[in-house]
Protein backbone atom coordinates (compact mmCIF):
# COMPACT_ATOMS: atom_id res chain seq x y z
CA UNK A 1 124.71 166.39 136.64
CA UNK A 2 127.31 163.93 136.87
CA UNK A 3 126.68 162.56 139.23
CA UNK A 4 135.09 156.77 144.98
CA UNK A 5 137.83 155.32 147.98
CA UNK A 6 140.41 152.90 148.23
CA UNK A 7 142.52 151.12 150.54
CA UNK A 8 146.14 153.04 149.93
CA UNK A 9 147.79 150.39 147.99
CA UNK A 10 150.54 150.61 145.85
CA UNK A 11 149.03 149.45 142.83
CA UNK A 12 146.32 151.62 142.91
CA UNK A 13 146.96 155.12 141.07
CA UNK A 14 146.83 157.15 144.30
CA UNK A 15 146.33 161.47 144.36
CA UNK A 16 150.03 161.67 144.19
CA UNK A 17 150.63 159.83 140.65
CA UNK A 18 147.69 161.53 139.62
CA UNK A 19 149.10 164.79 140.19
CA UNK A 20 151.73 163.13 137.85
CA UNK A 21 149.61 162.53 135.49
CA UNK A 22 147.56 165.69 135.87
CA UNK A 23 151.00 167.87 134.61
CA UNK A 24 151.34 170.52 137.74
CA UNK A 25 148.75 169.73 139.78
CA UNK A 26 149.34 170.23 143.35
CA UNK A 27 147.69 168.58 146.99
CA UNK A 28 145.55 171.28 147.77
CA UNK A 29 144.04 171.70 144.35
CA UNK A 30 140.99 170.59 143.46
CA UNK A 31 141.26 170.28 139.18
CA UNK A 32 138.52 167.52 138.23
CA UNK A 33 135.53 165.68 138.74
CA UNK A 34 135.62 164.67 142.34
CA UNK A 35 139.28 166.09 142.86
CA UNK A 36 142.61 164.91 142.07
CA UNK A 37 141.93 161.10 142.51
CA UNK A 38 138.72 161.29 140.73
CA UNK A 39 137.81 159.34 144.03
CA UNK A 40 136.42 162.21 146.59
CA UNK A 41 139.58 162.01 148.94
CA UNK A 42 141.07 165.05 150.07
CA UNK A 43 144.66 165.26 150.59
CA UNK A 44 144.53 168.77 151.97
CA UNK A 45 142.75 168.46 155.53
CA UNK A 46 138.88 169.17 156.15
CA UNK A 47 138.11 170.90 159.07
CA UNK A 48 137.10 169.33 162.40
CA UNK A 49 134.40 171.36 163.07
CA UNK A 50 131.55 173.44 161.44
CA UNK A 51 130.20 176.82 162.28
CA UNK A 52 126.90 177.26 162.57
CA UNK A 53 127.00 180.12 159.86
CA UNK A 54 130.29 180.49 158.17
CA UNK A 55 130.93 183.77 156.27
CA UNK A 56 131.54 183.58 152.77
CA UNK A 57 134.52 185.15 150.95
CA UNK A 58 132.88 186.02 147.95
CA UNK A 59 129.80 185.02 146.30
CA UNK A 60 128.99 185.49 142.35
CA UNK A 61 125.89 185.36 140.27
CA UNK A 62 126.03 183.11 137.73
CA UNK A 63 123.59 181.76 135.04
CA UNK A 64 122.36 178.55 135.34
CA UNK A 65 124.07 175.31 135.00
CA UNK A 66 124.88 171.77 136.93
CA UNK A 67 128.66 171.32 136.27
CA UNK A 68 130.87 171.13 139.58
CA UNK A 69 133.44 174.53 140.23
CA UNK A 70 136.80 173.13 140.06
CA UNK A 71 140.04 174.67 141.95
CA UNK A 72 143.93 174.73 140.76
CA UNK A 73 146.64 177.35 141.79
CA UNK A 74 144.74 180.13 142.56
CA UNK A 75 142.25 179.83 139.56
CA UNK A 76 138.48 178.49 139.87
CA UNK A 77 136.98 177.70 136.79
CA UNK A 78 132.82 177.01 137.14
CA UNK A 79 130.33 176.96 133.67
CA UNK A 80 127.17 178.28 133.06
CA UNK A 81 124.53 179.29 130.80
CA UNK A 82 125.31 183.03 129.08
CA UNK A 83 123.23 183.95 126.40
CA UNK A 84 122.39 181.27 124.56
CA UNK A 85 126.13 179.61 125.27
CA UNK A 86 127.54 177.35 127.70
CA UNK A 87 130.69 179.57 129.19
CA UNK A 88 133.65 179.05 131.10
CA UNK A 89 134.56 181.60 133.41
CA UNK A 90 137.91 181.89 135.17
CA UNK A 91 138.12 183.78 138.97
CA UNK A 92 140.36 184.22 141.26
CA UNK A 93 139.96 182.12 144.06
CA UNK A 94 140.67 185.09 146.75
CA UNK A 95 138.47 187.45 145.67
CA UNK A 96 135.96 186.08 143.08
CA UNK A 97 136.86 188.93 140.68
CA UNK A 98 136.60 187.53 137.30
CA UNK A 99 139.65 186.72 135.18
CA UNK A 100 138.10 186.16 131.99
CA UNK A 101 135.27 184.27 129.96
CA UNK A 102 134.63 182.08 126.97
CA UNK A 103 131.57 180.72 125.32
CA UNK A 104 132.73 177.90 123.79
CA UNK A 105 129.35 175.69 122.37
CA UNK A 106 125.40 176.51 121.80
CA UNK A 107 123.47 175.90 124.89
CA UNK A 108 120.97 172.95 124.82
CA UNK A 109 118.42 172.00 127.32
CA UNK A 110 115.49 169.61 127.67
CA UNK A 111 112.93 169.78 130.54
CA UNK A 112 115.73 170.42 133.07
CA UNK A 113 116.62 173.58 132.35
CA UNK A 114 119.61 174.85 129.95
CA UNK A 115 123.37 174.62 131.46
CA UNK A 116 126.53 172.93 131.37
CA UNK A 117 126.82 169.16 133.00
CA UNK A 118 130.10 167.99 132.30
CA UNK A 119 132.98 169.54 134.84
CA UNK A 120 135.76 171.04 133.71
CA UNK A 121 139.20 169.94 133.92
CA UNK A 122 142.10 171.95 135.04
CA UNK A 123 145.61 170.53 133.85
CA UNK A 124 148.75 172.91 134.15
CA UNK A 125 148.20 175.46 131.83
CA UNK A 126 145.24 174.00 129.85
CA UNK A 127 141.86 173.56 131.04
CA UNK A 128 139.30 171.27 128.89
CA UNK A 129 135.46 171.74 129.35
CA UNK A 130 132.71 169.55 126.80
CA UNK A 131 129.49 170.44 126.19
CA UNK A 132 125.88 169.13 126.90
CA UNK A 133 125.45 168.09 123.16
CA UNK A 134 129.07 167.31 122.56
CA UNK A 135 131.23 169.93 121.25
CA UNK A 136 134.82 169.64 123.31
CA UNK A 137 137.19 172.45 123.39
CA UNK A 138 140.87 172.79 125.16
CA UNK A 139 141.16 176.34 126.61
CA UNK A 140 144.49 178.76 127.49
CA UNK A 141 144.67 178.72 131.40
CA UNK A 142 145.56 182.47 131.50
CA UNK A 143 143.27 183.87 129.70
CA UNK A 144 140.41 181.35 128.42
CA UNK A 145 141.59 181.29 124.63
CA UNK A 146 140.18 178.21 122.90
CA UNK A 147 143.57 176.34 122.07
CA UNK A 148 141.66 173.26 119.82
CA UNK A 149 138.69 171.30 119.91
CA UNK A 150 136.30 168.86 117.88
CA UNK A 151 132.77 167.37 117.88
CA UNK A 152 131.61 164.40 119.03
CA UNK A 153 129.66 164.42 115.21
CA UNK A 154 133.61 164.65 113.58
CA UNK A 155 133.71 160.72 114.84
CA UNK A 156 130.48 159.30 114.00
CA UNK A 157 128.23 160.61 117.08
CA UNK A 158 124.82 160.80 116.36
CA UNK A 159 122.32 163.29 118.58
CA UNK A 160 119.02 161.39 119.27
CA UNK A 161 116.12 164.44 119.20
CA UNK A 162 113.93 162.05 121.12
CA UNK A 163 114.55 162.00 124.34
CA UNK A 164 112.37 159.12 125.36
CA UNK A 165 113.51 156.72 123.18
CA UNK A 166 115.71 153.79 124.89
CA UNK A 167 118.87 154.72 122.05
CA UNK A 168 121.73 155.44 123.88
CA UNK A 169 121.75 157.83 127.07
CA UNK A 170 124.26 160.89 126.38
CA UNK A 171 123.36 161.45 123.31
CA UNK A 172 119.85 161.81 123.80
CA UNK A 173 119.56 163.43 127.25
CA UNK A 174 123.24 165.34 127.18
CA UNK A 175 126.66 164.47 127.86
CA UNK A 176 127.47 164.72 131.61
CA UNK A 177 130.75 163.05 131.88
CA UNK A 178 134.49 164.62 132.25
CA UNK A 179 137.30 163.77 130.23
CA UNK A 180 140.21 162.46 131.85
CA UNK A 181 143.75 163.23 131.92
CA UNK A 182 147.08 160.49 131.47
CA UNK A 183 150.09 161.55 130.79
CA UNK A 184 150.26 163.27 127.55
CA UNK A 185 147.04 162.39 126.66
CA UNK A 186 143.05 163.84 127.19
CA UNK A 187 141.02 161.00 127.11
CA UNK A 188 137.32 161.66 125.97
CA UNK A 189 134.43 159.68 126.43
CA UNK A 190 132.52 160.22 122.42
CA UNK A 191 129.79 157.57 122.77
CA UNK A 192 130.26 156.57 119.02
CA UNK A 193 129.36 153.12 117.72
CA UNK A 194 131.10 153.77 114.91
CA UNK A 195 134.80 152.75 116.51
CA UNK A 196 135.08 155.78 118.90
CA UNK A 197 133.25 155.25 122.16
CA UNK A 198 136.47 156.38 123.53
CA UNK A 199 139.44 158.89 121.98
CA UNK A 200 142.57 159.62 123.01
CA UNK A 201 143.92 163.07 121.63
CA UNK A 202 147.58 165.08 122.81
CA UNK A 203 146.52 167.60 125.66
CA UNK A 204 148.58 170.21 123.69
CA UNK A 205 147.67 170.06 119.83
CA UNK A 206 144.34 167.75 120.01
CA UNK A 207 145.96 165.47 117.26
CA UNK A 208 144.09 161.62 117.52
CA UNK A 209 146.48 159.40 119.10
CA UNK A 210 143.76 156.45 119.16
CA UNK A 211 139.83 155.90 118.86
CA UNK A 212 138.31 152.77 120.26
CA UNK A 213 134.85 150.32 120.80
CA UNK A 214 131.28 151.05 119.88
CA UNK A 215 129.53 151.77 123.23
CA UNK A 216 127.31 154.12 123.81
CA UNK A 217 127.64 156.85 126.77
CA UNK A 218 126.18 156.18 129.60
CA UNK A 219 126.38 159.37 132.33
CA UNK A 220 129.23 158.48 133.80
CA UNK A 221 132.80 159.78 133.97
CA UNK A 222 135.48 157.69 133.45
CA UNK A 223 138.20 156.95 136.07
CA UNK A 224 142.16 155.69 134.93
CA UNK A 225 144.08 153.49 137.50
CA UNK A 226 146.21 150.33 137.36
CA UNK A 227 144.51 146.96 137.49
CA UNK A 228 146.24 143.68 137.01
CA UNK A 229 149.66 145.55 136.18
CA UNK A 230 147.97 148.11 133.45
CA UNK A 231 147.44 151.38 133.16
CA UNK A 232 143.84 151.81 132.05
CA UNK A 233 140.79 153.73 131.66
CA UNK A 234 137.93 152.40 133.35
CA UNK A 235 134.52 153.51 132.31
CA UNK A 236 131.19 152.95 132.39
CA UNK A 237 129.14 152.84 129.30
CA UNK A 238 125.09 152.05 128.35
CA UNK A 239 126.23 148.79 127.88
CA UNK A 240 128.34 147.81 131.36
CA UNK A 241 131.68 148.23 132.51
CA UNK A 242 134.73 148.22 130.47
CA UNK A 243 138.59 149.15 130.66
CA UNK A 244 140.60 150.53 127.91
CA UNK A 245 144.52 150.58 127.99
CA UNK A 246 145.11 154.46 127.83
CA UNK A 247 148.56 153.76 125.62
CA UNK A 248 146.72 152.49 122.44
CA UNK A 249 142.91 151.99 123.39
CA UNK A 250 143.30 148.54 123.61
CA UNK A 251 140.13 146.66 125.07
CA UNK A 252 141.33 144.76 127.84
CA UNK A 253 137.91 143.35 129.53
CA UNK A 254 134.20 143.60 129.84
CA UNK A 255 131.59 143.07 132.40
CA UNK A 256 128.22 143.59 130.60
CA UNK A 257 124.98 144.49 131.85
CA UNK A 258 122.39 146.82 131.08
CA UNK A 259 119.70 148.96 132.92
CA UNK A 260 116.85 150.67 132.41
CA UNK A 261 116.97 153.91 129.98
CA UNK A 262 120.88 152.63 129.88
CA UNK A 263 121.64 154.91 132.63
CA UNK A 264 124.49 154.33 134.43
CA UNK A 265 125.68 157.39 135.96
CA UNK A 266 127.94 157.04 139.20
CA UNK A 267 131.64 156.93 138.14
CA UNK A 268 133.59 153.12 138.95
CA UNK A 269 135.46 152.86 142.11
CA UNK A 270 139.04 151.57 142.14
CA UNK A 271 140.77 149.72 145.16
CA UNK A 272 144.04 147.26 144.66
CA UNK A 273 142.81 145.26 141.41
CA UNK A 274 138.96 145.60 141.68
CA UNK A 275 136.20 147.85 141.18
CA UNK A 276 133.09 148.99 143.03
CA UNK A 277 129.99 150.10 140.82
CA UNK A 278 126.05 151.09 141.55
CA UNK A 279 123.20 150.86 139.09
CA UNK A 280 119.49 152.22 139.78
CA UNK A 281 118.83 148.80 138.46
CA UNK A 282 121.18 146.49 139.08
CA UNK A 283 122.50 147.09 142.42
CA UNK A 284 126.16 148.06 144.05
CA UNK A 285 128.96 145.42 143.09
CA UNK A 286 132.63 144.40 143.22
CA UNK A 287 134.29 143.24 140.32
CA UNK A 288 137.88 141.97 140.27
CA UNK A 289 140.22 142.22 137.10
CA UNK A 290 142.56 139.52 136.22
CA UNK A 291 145.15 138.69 133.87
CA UNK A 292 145.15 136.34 130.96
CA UNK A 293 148.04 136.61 128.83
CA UNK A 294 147.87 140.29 126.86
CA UNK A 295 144.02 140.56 127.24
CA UNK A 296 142.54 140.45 130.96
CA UNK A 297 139.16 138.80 132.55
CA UNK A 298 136.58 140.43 135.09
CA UNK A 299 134.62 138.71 137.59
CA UNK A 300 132.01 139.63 140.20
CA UNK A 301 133.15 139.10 143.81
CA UNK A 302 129.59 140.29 144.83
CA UNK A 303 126.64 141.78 143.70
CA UNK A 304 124.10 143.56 146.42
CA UNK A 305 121.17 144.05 144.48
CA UNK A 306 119.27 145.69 147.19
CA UNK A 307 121.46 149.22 146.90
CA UNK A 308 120.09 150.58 143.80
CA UNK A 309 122.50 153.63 144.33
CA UNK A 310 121.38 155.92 141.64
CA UNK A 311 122.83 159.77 140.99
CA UNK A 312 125.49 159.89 143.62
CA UNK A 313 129.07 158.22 143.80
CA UNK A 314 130.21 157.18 147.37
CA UNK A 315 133.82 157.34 148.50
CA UNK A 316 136.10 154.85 150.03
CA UNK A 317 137.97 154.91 153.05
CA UNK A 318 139.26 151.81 155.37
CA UNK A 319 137.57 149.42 153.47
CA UNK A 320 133.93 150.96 154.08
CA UNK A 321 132.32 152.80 151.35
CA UNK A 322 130.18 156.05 152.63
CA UNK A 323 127.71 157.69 150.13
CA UNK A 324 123.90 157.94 149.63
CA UNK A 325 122.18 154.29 149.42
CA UNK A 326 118.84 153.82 147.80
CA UNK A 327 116.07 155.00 149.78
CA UNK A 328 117.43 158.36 150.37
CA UNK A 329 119.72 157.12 152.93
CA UNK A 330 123.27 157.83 154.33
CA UNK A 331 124.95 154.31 154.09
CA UNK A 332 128.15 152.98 154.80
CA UNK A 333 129.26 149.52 153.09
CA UNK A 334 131.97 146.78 154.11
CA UNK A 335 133.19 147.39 150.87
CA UNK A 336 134.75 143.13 151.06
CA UNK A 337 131.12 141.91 151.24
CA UNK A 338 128.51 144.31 150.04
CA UNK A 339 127.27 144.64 153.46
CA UNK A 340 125.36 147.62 154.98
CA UNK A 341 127.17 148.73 158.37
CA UNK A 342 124.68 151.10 158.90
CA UNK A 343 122.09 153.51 157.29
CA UNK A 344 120.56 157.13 158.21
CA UNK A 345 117.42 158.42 156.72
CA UNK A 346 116.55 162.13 155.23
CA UNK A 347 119.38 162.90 152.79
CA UNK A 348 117.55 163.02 149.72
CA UNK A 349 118.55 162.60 146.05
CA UNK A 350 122.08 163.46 146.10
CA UNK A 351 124.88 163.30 148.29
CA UNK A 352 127.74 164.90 147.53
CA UNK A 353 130.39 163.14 149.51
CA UNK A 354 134.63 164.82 150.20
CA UNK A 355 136.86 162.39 152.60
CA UNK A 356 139.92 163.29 154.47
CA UNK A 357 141.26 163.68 157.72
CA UNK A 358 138.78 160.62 158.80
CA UNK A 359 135.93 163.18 158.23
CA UNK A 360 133.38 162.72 155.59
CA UNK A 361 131.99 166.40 154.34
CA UNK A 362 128.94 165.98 152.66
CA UNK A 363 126.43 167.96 150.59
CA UNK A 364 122.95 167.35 150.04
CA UNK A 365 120.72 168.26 147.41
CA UNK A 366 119.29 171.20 149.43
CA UNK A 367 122.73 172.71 149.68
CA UNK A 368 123.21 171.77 153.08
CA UNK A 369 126.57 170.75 154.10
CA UNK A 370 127.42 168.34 156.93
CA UNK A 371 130.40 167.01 158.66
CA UNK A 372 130.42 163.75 159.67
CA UNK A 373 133.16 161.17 161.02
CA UNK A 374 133.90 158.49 159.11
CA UNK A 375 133.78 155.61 160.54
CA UNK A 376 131.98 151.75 160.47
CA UNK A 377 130.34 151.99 163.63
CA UNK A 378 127.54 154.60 163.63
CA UNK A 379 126.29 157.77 161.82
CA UNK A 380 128.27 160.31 163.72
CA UNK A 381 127.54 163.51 162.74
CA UNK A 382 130.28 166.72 163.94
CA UNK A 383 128.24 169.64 162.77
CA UNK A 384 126.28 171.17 159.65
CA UNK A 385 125.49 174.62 157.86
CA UNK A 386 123.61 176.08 154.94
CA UNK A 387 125.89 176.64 151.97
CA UNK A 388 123.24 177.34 149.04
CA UNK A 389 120.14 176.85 147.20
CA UNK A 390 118.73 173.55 146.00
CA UNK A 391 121.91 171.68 143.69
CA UNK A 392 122.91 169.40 141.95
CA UNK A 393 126.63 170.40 141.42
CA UNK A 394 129.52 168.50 143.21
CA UNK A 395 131.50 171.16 145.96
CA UNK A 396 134.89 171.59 145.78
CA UNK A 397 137.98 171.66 148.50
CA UNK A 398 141.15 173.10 148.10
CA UNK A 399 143.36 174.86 150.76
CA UNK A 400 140.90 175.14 153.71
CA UNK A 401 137.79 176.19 151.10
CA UNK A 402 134.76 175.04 149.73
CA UNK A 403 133.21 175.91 147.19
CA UNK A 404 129.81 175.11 146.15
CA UNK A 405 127.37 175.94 142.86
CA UNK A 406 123.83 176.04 142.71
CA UNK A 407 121.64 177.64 139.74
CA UNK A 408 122.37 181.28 141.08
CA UNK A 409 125.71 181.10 141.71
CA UNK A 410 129.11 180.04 143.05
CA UNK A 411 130.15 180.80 146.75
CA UNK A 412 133.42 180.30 148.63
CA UNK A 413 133.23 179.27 152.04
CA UNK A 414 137.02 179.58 154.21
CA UNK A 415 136.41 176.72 156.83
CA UNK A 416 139.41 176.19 159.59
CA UNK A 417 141.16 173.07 159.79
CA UNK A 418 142.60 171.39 162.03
C-alpha cells in the first residue's frame, strides 16, 4: 500500500533521463511506482473527456493483493496472493491472456489481509518485485524466470513479530516500498541498522556494489534525482529524510524528524534543488539542498503543519501541488509557500493522482476515477466513472489505457485522448 511534480527544469531528472536510466523504457510505458518519473506525470496524453461507462478490454481475476499493475512494451506485470505465495504474473496488455507466473516469496499478512505491497519494477528485460517480509528477487522479462535475489535477513534485517511495538515500521508491519533503478544499478531500500538501510546491487548479476546508513524503513519509496549538482537517492526513512549518492552510497545530508509509529509513507517530491514531503504528523514541507564542499546541507523553506497528508502522494505541476490533503480533501498547494489554493471535500483515504495534458486523473479509494483540470483556480472537475471495487492500489497509464487493481482483480480500461 505504498502509498510527485516539478517545474521542468533542467536540473531536475525529468521522464526522459529516467527512461535513460530505466535501460529501454519508452514515453508511453508505465514501468514503476507512479510511472517513469516516479512523480505521477504522464508523458503520453490523458484523455479530455470521460465516458460515463467505458468498456473494458479485458478484466482478470486475481488473488488478493495492494501492489500497483505496472505497464512496459506490451507487458503488464500486477502481484498477488496464490496459494500461500506472493506471485508475479506477466499479461499481455491487449488481451489480458496470461504470459506466465512466478511465486517468488511466502505470503505474510497481518490484520489487513495477505498480498503483495511493494510494486514491481519493469526495466528492459528484467523486472524486480520484493516482498511484504523482505525477500527481493530479479525476474526474466520473457518468461518470469527468477534471474537472482537475496533477503533483507542476508544484511542484518531483523522482522519485528509485534506489530504494535514502536521498532521500526517495515519490518514490523511489511515492506511497501519499490526499489529504484540508476544506471547500472537496483537500488533497494533494506531497513538495516546494521550499515545497510540502503544497497546498491548490478541490475544484471545482483553482485553488492555498496551498502549504506542504519535507518530503519519507513513506507515509503525512494525517488533518485539531481540536487545541488548530484545524482542521488532521496528517501524517506523512520527517522526523516535523507539522500544517498547512488555512485558509492555516500550520505550527503539529513533532515531528521520523527512521527508517530515512524510512519512516513508518501514518497519525497523533487523540483529544481528542493524537496516537498507530508507526514500524518508533522505536516507538508519544502526542504532545499545545498552544497558544502563534498558533503551537502538541507534546510526547511517551509513547514505547513496543518496538512497532515497521510497515505497518498500528490503530484506537481506549474508550481501547485494537487493530491489528497488531510481531512479527506482534494487540495491544491502553491507549492513556493505551503499555501492551500483551494480544497474539495468527499475523496476519502486515498487519492490516487496521474498528471498530463493539464488534466489531473484521479482515483479514489472506492475505485472511482475522475478527471479533473489542473489548475490553481478552482476544483474543476471534466467527468468521472466507476473503474472497480474498493482499492488501495495505484492505476496505471500507458498508451491511451488505464489500468486499475483492486482485491478481485486487474481491469484495462482504453480511454480516447485527445
Amino acid at each position: 500500500m505504498e502509498t510527485g511534480n516539478p517545474p521542468r527544469t533542467a536540473r531536475f531528472v525529468r521522464p526522459f533521463l529516467f527512461a535513460a536510466l530505466l535501460g529501454c523504457a519508452h514515453a508511453a510505458d508505465w514501468p514503476g511506482w507512479r510511472g517513469i518519473g516516479r512523480d505521477g506525470l504522464s508523458p503520453d496524453p490523458l484523455p479530455a473527456s470521460l465516458p460515463t461507462q467505458p468498456t473494458p478490454r479485458w478484466q482478470i481475476p486475481l488473488g488478493h493483493g495492494y501492489a500497483s499493475p505496472v505497464v512496459a512494451s506490451g507487458l503488464v506485470v500486477v502481484l498477488d496472493h496464490s496459494a500461500g505465495q506472493e506471485t508475479a504474473h506477466g499479461l499481455d496488455s491487449v488481451t489480458g491472456k496470461e504470459r506466465w507466473h512466478t511465486p517468488y516469496a511466502k505470503a505474510w499478512s497481518d490484520e489487513f489481509e495477505p498480498g503483495p505491497r511493494c510494486t514491481p519494477l519493469i526495466d528492459g528485460d528484467l523486472i524486480f518485485v520484493q516482498s511484504a517480509q523482505g525477500e527481493f528477487a530479479c525476474l526474466n522479462r520473457t518468461d518470469g524466470r527468477k534471474r537472482w535475489g537475496f533477503n533483507f535477513e542476508d544484511y542484518g534485517t531483523v522482522w519485528v513479530p509485534d506489530v504494535h511495538s514502536n521498532i521500526g515500521a517495515a519490518v514490523r508491519r511489511g515492506h511497501t516500498g519499490s526499489a529504484v533503478i540508476a544506471g547500472n544499478r537496483v537500488l533497494v531500500q533494506v531497513g538495516s541498522t546494521q550499515g545497510a538501510a540502503f544497497a546498491a546491487f548490478d541490475r544484471e548479476t545482483g553482485r553488492l556494489l555498496w551498502k549504506s546508513l542504519n535507518d530503519h524503513t519507513c513506507y515509503s519509496s525512494p525517488i533518485v534525482g539531481t540536487l545541488a549538482g548530484r545524482l542521488q537517492l532521496v528517501a524517506a526513512t523512520a527517522e526523516g529524510l535523507v539522500g544517498v549518492d547512488v555512485t558509492d552510497g555516500t550520505a550527503l545530508w539529513r533532515l531528521t524528524f520523527r512521527t508517530g509509529a515512524n510512519r512516513n509513507v508518501l514518497t519525497p517530491i523533487l523540483s529544481g534543488d528542493s524537496v516537498l514531503f507530508a507526514s500524518h504528523t508533522t505536516g507538508l514541507r519544502r526542504l532545499t539542498v545545498h552544497s558544502e564542499g563534498a558533503q551537502q546541507k538541507a534546510s526547511d523553506d517551509w513547514l505547513n503543519r496543518d496538512l497532515k497528508i497521510n497515505l497518498a502522494t500528490p503530484v506537481l505541476v506549474g508550481g501547485h501541488l494537487y493530491g489528497l490533503g488531510a481531512a479527506h480533501d482534494f487540495i491544491c498547494v502553491d507549492a513556493a509557500s505551503g499555501k492551500v489554493k483551494w480544497s474539495q471535500s468527499g475523496f476519502g483515504d486515498v487519492a490516487s493522482v496521474i498528471a498530463g495534458s493539464g488534466r489531473l486523473l484521479v482515483q479514489l479509494d472506492t475505485g472511482e476515477i475522475r478527471l479533473l483540470r489542473a489548475t490553481s483556480e478552482r476544483y474543476d472537475e471534466i467527468g468521472r466513472f466507476q473503474a472497480c471495487g474498493k482499492t488501495y492500489s495505484h492505476p496505471a497509464w500507458s498508451d491511451g489505457t488505464l489500468y486499475v487493481r483492486d482485491p478481485n482483480g486487474c481491469v484495462a480500461y482504453p480511454l480516447a485522448t485527445q
